[in-house]
PDB file of N, CA and C in Angstrom:
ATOM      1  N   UNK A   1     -18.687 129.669-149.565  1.00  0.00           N
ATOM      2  CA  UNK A   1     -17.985 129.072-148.435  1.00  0.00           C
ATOM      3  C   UNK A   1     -18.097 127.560-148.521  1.00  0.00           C
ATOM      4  N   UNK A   2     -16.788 127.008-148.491  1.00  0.00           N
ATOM      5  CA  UNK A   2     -17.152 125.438-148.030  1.00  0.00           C
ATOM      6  C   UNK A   2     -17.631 125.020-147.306  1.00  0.00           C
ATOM      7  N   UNK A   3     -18.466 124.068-147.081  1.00  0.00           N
ATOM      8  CA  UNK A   3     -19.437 123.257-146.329  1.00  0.00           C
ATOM      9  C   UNK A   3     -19.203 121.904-145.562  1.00  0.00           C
ATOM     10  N   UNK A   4     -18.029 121.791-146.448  1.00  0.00           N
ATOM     11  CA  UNK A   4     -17.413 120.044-145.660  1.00  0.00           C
ATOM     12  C   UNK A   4     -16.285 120.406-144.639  1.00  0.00           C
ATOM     13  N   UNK A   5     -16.294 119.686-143.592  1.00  0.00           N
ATOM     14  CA  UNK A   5     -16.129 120.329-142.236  1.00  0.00           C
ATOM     15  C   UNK A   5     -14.097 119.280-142.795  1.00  0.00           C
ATOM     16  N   UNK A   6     -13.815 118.729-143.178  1.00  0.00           N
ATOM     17  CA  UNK A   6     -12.557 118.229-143.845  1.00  0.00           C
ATOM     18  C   UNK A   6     -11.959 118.596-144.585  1.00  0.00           C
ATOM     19  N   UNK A   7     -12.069 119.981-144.938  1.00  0.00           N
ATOM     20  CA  UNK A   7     -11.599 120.864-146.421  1.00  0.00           C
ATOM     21  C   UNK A   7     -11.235 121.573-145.686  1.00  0.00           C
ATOM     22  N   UNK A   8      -9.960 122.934-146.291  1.00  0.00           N
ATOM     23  CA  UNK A   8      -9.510 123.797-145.486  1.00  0.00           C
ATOM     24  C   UNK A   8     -10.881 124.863-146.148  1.00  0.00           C
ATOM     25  N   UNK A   9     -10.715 125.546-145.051  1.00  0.00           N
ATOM     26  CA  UNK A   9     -11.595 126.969-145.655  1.00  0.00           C
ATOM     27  C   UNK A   9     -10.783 128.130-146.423  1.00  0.00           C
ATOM     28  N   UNK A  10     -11.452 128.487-147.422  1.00  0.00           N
ATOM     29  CA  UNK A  10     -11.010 129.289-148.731  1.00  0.00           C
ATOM     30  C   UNK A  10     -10.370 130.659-148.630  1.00  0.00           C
ATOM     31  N   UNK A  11     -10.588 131.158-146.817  1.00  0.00           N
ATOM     32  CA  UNK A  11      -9.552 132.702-145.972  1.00  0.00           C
ATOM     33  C   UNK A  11      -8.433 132.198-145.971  1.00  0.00           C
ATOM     34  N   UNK A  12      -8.155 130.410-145.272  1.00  0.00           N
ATOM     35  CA  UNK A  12      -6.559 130.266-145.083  1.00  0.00           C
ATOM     36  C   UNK A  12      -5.573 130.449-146.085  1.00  0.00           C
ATOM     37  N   UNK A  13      -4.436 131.250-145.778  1.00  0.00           N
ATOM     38  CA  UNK A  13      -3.347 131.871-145.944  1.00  0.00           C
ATOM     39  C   UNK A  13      -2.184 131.251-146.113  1.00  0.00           C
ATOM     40  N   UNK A  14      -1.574 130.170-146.857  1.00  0.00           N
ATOM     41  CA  UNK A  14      -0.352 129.769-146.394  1.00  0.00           C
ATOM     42  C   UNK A  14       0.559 130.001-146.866  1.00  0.00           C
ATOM     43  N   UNK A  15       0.791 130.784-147.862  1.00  0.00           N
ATOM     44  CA  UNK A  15       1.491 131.368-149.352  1.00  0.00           C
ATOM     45  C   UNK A  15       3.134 131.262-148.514  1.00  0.00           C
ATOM     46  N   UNK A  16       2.955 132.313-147.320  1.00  0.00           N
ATOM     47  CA  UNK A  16       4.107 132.548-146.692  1.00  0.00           C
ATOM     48  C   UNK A  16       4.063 131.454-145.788  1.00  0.00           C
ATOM     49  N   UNK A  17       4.048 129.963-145.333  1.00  0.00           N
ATOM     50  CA  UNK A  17       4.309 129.321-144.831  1.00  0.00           C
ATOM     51  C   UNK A  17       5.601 128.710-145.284  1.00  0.00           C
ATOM     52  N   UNK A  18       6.372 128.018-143.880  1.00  0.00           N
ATOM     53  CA  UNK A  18       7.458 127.362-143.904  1.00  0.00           C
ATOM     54  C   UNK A  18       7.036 126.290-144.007  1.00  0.00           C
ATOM     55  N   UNK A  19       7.474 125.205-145.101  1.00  0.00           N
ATOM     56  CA  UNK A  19       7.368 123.228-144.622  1.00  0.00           C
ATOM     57  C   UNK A  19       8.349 123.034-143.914  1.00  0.00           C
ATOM     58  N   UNK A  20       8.102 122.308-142.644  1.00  0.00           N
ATOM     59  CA  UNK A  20       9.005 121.689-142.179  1.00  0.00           C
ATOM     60  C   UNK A  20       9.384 122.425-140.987  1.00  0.00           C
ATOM     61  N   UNK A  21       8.967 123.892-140.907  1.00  0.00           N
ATOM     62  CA  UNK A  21       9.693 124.730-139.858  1.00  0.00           C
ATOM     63  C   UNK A  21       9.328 123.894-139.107  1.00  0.00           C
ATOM     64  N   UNK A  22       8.686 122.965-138.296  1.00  0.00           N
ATOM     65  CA  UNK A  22       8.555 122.603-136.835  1.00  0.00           C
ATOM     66  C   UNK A  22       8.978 120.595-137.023  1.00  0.00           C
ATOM     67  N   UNK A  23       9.271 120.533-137.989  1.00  0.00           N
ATOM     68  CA  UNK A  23       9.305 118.867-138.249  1.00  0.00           C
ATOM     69  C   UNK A  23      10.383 118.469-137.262  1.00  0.00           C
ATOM     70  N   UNK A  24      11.634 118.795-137.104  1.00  0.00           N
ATOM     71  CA  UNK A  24      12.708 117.889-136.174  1.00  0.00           C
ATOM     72  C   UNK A  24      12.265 118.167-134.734  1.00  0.00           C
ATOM     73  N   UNK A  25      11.815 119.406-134.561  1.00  0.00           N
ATOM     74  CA  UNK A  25      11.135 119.326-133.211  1.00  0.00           C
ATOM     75  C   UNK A  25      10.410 118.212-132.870  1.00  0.00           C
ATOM     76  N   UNK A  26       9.082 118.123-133.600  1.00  0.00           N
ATOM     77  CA  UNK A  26       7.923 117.166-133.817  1.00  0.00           C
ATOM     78  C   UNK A  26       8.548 115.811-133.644  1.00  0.00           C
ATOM     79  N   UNK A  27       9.268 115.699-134.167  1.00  0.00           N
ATOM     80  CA  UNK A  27      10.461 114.343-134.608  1.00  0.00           C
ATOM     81  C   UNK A  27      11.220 114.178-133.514  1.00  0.00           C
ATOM     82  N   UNK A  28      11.184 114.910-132.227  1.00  0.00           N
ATOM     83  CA  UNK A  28      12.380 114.666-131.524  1.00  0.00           C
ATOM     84  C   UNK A  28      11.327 114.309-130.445  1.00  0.00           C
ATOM     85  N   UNK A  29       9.840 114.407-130.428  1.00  0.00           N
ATOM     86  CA  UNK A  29       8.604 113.815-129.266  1.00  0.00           C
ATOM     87  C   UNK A  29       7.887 115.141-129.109  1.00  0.00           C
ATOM     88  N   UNK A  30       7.013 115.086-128.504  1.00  0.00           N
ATOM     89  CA  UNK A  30       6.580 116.105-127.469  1.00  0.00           C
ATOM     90  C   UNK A  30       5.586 116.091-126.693  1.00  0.00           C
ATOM     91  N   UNK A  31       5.399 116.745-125.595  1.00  0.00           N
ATOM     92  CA  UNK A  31       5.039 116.891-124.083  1.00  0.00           C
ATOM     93  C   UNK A  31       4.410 117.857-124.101  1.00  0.00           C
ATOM     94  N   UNK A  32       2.949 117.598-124.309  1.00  0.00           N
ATOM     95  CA  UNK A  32       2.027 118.707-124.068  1.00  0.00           C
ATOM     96  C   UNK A  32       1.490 118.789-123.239  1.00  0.00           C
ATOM     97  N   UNK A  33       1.207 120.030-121.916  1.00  0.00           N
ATOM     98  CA  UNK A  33       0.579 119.630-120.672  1.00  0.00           C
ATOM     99  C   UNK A  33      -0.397 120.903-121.077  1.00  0.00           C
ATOM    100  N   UNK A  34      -1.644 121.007-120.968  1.00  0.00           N
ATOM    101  CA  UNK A  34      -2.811 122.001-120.607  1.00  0.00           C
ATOM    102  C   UNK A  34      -2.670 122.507-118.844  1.00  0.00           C
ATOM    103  N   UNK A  35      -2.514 123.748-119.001  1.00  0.00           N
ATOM    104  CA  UNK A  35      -2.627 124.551-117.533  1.00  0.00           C
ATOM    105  C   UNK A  35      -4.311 124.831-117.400  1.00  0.00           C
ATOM    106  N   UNK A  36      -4.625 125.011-116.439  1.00  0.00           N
ATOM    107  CA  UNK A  36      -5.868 125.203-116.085  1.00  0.00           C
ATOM    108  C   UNK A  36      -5.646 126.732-116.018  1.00  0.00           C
ATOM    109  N   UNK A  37      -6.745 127.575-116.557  1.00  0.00           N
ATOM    110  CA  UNK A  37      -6.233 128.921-116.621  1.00  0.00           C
ATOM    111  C   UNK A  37      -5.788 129.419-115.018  1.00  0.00           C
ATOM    112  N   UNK A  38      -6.558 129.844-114.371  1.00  0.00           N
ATOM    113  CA  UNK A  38      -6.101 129.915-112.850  1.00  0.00           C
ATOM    114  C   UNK A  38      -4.472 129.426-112.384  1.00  0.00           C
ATOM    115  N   UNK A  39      -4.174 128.402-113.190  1.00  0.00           N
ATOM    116  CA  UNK A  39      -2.775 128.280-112.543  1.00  0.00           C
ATOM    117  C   UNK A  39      -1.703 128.730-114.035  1.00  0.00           C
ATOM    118  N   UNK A  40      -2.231 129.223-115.398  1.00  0.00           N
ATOM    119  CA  UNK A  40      -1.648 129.595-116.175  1.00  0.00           C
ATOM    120  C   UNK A  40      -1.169 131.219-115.834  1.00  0.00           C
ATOM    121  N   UNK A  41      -2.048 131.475-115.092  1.00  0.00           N
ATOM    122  CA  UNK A  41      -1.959 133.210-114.688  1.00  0.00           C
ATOM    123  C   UNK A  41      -0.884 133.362-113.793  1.00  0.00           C
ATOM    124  N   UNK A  42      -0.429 132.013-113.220  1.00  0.00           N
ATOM    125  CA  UNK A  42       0.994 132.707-112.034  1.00  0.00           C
ATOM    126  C   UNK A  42       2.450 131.910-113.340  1.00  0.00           C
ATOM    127  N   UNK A  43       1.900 131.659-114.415  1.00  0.00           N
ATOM    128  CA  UNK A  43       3.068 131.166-115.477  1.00  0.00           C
ATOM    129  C   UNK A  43       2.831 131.324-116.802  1.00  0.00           C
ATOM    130  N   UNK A  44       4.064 132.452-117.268  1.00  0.00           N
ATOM    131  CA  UNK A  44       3.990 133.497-118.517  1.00  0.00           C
ATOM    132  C   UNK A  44       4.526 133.063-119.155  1.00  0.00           C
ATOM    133  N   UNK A  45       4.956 131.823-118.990  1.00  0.00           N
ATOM    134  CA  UNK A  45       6.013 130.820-120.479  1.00  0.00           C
ATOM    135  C   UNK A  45       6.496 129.463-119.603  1.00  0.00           C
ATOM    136  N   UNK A  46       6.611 128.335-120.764  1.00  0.00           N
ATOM    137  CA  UNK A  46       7.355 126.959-120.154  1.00  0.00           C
ATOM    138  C   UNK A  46       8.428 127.049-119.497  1.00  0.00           C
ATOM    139  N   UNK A  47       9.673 128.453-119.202  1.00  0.00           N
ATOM    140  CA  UNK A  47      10.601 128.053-118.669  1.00  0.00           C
ATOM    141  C   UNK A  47      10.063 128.597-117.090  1.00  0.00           C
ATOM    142  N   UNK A  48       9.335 129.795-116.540  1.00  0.00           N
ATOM    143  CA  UNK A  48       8.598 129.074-115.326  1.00  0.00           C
ATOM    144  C   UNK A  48       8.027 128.264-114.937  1.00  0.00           C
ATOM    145  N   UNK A  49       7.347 127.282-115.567  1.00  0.00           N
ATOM    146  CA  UNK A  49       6.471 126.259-115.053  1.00  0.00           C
ATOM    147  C   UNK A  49       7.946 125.388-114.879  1.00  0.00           C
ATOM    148  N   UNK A  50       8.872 125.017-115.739  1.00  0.00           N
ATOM    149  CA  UNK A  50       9.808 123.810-115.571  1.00  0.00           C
ATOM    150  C   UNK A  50      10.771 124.590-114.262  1.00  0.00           C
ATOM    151  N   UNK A  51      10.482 125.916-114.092  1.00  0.00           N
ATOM    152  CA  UNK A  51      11.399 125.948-112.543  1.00  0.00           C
ATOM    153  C   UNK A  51      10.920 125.511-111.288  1.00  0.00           C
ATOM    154  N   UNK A  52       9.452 126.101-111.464  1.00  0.00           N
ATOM    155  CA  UNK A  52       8.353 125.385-110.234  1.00  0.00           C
ATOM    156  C   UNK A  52       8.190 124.377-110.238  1.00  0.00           C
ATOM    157  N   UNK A  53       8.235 123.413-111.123  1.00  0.00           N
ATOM    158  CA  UNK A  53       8.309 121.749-111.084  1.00  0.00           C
ATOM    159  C   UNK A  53       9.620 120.966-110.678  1.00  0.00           C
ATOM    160  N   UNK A  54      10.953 121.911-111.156  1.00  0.00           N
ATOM    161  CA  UNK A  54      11.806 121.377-110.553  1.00  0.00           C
ATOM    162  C   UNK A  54      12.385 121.803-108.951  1.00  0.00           C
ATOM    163  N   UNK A  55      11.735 122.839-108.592  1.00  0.00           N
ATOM    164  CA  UNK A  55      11.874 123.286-106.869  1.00  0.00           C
ATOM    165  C   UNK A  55      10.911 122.203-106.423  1.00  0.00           C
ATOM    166  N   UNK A  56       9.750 122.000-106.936  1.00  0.00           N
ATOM    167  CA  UNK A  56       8.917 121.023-106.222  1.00  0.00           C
ATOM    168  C   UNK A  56       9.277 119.610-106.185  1.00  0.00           C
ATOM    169  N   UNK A  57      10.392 118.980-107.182  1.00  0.00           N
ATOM    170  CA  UNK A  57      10.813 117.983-107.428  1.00  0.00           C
ATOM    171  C   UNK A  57      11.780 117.828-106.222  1.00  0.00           C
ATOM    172  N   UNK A  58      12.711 119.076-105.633  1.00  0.00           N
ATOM    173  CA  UNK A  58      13.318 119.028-105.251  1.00  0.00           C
ATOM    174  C   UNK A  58      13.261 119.080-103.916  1.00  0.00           C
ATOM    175  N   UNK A  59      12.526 119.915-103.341  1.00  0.00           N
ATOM    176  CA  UNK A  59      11.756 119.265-102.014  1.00  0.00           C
ATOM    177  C   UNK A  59      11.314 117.928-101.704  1.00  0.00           C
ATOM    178  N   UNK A  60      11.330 117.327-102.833  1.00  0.00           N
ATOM    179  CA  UNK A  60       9.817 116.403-102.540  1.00  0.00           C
ATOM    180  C   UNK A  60      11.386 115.337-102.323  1.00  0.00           C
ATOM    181  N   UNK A  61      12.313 115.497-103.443  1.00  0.00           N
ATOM    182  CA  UNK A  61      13.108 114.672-102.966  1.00  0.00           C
ATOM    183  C   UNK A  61      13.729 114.725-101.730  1.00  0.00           C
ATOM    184  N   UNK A  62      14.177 116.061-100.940  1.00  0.00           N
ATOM    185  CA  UNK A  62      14.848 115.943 -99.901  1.00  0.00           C
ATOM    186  C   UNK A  62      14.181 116.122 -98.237  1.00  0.00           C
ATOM    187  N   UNK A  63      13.057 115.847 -98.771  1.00  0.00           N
ATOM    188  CA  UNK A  63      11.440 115.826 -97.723  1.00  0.00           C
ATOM    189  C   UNK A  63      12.147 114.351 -96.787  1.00  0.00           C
ATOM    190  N   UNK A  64      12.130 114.839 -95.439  1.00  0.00           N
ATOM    191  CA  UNK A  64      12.394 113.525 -94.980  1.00  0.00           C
ATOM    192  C   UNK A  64      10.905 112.809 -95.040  1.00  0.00           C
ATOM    193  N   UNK A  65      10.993 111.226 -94.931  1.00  0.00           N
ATOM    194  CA  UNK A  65       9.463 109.728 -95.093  1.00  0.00           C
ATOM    195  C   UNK A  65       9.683 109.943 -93.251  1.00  0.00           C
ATOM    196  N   UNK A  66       8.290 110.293 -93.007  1.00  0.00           N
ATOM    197  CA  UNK A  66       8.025 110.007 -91.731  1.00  0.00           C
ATOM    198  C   UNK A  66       8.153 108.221 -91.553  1.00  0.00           C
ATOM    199  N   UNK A  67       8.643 108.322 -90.065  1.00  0.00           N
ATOM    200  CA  UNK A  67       8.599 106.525 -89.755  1.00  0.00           C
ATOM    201  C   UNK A  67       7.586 106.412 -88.910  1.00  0.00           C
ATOM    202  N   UNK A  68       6.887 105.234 -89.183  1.00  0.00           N
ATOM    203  CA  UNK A  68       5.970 104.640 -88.493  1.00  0.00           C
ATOM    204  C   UNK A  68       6.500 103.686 -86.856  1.00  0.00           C
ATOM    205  N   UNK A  69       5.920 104.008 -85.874  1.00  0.00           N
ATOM    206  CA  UNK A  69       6.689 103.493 -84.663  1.00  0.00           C
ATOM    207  C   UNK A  69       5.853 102.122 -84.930  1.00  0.00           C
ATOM    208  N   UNK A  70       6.000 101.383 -84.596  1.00  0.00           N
ATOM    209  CA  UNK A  70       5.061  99.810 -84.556  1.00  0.00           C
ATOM    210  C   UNK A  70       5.961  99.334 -83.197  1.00  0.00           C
ATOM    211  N   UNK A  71       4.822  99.025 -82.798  1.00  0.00           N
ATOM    212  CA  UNK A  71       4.541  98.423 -81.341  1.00  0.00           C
ATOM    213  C   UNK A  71       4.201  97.073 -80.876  1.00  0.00           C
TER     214      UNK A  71
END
């Protein structure tokens, strides 16, 4: 077994790997957010979390700003 923690280890598999399968993605940015498990459990993939963020976006925009009376 290798010992230097910078070497791949001698099980990995890549024979059947794609180059590149993920490069224009990679290339186009990306937005990684960590869920805290507890709130990963009410969201089973990114396209629920981006609906609950955009209902919450959307309240938040049409939330009336309380006014302050000044006296």
């Amino acid at each position: 077994m290798n010992q230097n923690k910078d070497e791949m280890l001698d099980e990995y598999d890549f024979s059947k790997g794609i180059r590149g399968k993920y490069a224009k993605r990679y290339a186009e940015g990306t937005n990684i957010v960590i869920l805290e498990p507890d709130v990963a459990d009410f969201f089973p993939d990114s396209q629920s979390v981006n609906k609950a963020l955009r209902l919450l976006i959307d309240i938040a925009k049409h939330k009336a700003v309380p006014r302050i009376k000044v006296s």
